[in-house]
C-alpha atoms as a PDB file:
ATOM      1  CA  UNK A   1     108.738 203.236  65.200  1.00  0.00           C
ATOM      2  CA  UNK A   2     106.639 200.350  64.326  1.00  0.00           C
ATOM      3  CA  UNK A   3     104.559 198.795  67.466  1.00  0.00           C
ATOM      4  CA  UNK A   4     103.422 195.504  66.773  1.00  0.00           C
ATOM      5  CA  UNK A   5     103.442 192.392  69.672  1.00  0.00           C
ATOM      6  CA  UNK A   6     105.144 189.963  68.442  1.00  0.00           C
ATOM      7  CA  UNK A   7     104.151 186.427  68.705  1.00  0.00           C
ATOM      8  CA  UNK A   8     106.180 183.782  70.205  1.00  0.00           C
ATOM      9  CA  UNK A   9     106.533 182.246  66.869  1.00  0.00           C
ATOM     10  CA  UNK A  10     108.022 185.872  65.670  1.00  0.00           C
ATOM     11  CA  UNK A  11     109.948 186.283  68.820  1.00  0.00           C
ATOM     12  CA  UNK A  12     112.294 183.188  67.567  1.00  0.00           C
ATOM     13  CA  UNK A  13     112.433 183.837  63.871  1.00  0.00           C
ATOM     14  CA  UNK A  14     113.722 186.832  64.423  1.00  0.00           C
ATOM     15  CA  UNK A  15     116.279 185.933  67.455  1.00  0.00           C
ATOM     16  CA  UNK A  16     117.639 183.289  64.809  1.00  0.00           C
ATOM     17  CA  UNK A  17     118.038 185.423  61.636  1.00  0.00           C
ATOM     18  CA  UNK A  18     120.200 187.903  63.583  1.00  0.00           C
ATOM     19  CA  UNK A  19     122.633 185.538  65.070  1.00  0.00           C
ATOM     20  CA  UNK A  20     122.675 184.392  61.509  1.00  0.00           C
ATOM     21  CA  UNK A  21     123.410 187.623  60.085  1.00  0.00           C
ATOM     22  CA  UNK A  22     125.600 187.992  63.261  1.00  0.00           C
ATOM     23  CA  UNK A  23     127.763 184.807  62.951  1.00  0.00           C
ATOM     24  CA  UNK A  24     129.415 186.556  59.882  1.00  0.00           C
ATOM     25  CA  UNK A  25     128.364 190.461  59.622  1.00  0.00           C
ATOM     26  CA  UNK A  26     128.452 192.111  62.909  1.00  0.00           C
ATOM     27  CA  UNK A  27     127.590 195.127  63.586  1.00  0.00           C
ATOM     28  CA  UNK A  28     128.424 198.338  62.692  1.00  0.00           C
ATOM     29  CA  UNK A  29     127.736 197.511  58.703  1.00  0.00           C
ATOM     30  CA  UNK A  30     125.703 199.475  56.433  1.00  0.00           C
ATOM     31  CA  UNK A  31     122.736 197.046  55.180  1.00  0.00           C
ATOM     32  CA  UNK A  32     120.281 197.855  53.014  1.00  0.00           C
ATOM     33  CA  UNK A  33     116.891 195.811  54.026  1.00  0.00           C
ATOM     34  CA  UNK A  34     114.886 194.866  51.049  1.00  0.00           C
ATOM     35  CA  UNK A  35     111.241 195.760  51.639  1.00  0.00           C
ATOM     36  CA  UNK A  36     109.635 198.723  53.429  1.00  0.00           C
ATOM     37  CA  UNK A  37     109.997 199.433  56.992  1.00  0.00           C
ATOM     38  CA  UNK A  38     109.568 196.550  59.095  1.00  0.00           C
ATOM     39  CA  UNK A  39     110.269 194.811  62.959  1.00  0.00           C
ATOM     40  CA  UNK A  40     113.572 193.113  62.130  1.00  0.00           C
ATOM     41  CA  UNK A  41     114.973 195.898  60.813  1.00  0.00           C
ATOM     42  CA  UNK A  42     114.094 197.919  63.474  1.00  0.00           C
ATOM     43  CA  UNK A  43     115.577 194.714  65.722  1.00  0.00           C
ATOM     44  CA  UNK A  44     118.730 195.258  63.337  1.00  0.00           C
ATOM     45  CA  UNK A  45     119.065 198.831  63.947  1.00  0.00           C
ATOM     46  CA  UNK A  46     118.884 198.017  67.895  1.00  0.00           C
ATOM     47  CA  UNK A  47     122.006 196.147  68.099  1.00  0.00           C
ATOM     48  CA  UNK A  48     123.998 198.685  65.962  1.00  0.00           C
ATOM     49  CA  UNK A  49     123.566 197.884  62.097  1.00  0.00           C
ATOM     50  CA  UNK A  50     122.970 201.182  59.484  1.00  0.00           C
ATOM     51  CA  UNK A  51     119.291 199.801  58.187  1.00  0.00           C
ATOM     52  CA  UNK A  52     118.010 201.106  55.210  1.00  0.00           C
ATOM     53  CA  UNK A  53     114.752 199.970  53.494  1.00  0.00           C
ATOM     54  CA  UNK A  54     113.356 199.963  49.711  1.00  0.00           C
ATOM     55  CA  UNK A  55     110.277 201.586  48.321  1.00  0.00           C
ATOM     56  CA  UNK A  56     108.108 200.663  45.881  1.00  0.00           C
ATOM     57  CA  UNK A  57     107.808 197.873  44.080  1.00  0.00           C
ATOM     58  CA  UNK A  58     110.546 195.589  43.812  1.00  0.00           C
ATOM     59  CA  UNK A  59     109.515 193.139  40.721  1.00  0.00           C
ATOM     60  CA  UNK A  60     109.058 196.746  38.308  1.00  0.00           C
ATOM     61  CA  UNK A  61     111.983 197.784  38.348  1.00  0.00           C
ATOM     62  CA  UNK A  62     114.180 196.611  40.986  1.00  0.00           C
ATOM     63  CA  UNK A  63     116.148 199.685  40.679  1.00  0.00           C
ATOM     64  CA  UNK A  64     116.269 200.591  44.642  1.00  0.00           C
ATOM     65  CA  UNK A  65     118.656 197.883  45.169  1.00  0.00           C
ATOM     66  CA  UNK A  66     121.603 199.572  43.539  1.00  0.00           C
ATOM     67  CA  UNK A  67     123.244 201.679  46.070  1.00  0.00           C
ATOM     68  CA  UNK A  68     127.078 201.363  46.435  1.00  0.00           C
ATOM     69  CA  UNK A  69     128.992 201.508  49.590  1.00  0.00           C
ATOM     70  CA  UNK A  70     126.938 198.812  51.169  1.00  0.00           C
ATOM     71  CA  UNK A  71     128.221 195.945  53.131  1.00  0.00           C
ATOM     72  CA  UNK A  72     125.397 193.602  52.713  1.00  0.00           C
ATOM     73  CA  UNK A  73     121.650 193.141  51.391  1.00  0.00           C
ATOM     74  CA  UNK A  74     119.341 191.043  53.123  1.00  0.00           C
ATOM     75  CA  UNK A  75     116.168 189.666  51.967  1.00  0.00           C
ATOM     76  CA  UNK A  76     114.399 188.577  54.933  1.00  0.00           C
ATOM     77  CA  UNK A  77     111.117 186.796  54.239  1.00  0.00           C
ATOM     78  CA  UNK A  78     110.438 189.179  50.911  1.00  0.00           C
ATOM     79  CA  UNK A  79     111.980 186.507  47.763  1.00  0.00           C
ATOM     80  CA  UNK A  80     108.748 185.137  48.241  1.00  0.00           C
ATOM     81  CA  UNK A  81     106.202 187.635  47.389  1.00  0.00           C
ATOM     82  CA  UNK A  82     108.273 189.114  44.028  1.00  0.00           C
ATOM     83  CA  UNK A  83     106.726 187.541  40.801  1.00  0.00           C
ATOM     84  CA  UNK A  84     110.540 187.953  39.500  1.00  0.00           C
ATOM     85  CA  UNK A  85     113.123 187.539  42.904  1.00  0.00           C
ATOM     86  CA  UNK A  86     115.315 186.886  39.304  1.00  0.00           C
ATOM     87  CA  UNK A  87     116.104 190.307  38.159  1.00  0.00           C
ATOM     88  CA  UNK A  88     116.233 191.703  42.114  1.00  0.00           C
ATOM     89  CA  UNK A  89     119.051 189.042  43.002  1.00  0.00           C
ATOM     90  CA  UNK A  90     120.674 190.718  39.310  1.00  0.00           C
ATOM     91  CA  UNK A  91     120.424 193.729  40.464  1.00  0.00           C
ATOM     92  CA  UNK A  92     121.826 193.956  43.875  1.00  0.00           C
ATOM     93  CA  UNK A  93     124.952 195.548  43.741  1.00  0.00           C
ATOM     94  CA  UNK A  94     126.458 194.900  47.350  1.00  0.00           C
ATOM     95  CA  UNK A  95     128.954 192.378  47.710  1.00  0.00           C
ATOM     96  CA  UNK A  96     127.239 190.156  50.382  1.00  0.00           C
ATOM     97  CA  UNK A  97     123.339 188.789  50.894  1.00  0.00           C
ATOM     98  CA  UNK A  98     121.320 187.258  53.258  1.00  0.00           C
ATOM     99  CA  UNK A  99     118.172 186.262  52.822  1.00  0.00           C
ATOM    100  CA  UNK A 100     115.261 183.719  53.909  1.00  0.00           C
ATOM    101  CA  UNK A 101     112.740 182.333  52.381  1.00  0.00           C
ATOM    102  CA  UNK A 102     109.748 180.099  53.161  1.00  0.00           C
ATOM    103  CA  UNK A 103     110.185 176.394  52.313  1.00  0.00           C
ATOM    104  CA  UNK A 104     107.186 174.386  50.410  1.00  0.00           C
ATOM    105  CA  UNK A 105     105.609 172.301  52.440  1.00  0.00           C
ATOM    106  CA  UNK A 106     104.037 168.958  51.147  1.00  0.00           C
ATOM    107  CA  UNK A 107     101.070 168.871  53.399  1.00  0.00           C
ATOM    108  CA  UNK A 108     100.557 172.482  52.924  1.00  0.00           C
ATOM    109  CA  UNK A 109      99.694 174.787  50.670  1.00  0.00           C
ATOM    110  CA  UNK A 110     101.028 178.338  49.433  1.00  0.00           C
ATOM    111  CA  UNK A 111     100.753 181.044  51.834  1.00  0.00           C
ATOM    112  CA  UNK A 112      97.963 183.630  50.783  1.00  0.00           C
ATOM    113  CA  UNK A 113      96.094 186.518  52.672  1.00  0.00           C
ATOM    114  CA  UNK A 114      92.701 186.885  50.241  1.00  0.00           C
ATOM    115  CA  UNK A 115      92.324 190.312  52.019  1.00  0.00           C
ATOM    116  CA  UNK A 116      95.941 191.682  51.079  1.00  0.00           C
ATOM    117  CA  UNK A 117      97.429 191.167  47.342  1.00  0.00           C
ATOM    118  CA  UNK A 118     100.965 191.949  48.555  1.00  0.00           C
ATOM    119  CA  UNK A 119     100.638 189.735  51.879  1.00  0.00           C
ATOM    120  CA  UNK A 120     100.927 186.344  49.554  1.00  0.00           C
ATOM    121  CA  UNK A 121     103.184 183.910  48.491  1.00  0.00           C
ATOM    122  CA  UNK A 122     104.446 183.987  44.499  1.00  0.00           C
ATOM    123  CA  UNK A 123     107.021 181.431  45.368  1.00  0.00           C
ATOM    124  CA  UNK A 124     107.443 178.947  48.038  1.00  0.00           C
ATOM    125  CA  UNK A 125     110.665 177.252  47.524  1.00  0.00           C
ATOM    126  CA  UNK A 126     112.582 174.215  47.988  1.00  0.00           C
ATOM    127  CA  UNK A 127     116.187 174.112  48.903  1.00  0.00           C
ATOM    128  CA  UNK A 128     117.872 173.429  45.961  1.00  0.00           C
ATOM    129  CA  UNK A 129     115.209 175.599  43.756  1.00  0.00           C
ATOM    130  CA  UNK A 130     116.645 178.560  46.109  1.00  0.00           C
ATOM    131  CA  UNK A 131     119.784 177.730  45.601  1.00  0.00           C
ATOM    132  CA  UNK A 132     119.751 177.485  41.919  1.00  0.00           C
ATOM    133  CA  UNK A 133     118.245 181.169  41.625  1.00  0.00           C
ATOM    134  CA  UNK A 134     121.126 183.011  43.517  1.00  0.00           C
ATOM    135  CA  UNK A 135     123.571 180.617  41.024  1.00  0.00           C
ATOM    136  CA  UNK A 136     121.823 182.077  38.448  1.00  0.00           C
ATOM    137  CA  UNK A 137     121.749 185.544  39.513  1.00  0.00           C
ATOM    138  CA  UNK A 138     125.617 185.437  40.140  1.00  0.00           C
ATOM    139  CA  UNK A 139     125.798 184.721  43.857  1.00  0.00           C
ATOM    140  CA  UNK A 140     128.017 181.824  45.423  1.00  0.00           C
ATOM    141  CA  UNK A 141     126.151 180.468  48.757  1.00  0.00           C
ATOM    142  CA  UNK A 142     129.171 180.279  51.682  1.00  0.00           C
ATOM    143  CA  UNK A 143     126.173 179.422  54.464  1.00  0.00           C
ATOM    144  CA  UNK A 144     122.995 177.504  54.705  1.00  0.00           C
ATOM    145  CA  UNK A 145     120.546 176.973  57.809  1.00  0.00           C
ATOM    146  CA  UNK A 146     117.049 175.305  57.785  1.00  0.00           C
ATOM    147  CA  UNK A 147     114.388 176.118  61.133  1.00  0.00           C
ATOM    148  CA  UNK A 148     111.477 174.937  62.038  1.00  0.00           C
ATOM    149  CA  UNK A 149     108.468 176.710  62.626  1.00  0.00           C
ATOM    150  CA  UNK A 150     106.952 177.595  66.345  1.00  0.00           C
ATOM    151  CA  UNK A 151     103.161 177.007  65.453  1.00  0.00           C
ATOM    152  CA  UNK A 152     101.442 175.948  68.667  1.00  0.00           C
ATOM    153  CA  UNK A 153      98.041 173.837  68.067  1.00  0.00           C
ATOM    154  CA  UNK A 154      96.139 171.040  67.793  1.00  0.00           C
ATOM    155  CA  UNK A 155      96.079 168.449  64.995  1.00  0.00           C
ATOM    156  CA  UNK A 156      98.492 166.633  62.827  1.00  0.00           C
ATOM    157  CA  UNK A 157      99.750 169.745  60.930  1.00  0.00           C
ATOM    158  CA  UNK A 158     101.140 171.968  63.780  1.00  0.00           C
ATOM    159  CA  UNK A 159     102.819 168.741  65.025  1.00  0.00           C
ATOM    160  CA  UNK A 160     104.541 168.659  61.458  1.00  0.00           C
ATOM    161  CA  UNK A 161     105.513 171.921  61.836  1.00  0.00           C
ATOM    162  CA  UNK A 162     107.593 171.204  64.574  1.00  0.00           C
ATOM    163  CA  UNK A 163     109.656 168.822  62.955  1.00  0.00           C
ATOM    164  CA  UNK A 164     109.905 169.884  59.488  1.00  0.00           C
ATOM    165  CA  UNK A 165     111.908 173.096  58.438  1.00  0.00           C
ATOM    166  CA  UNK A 166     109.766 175.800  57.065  1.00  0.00           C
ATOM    167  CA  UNK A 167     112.548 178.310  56.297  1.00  0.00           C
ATOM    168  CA  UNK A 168     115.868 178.491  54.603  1.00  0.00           C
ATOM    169  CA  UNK A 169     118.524 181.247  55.205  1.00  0.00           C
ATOM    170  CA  UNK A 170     121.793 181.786  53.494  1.00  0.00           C
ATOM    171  CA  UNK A 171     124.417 184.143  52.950  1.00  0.00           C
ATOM    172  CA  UNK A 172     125.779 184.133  49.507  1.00  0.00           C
ATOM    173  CA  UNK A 173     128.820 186.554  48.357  1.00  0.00           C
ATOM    174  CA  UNK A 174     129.093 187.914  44.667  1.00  0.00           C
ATOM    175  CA  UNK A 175     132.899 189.466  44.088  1.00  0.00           C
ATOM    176  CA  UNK A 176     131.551 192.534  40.691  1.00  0.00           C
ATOM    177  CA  UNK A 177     134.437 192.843  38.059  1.00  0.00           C
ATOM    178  CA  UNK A 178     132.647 195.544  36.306  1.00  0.00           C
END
């Protein structure tokens, strides 16, 4: 069991990607989380969903995301870091995703830890950018949300924080003839 305290600004990211994974997959379902182990999908696990997580490297190759007898995929806060998200999105072989990513902001720039190479941002997208990738990869987007960020502070940035979305969930299905 991870043990981490989670910040307020955590706390409500995570409270509002499970009632959107809620809204259309409840639990019981058999998810497979991409990333390694992490808080939400221990959260997920809590209120009943089968979590499973990758290993390794995603981007080389994304071979841990074909599993069958999965319900769903989802992609919470990882698109980001992959140098390819491309070939991932390709690969997955479940018949639903749900995934969010980080928005670009215009007064900000990319996410990057200096002290971590896998705690930084590849990608930051916009909306439509996002949306064109899972087209690509084969997915059709049923559900779109935007939220803001809870970033408490002083100065002109955290106040545009508060009023302009930082992160973009969807749920996209993908019906496999082969």
């Amino acid at each position: 069991m991870l043990q981490q305290k989670l910040t307020p600004t955590l706390e409500r990211r995570f409270v509002r990607t499970l009632d959107f994974l809620q809204e259309s997959m409840p639990a019981p379902a058999r998810i497979l989380d991409l990333g390694g182990p992490n808080l939400l999908a221990e959260r997920m696990r809590a209120v009943g969903y089968e979590v499973s997580n990758t290993e390794g490297d995603l981007d080389d190759p994304p071979s841990g995301v074909r599993q069958s007898g999965l319900d769903a995929v989802t992609a919470f806060e990882i698109l980001e870091h992959l140098v390819a998200p491309l070939n991932v999105l390709r690969a997955i072989e479940a018949p639903r995703l749900f995934a969010t990513v980080p928005l670009r902001l215009w007064f900000a720039t990319a996410y990057r830890n200096p002290n971590d190479p896998l705690d930084q941002h590849f990608h930051e997208f916009e909306d439509w950018q996002f949306d064109w990738l899972l087209e690509r990869a084969g997915w059709t987007i049923v559900r779109r949300a935007k939220w803001t960020s809870t970033f408490f502070g002083i100065g002109l940035r955290p106040l545009l924080r508060t009023v302009t979305p930082r992160l973009y969930a969807v749920e996209a299905v993908r019906w496999r003839d082969d």
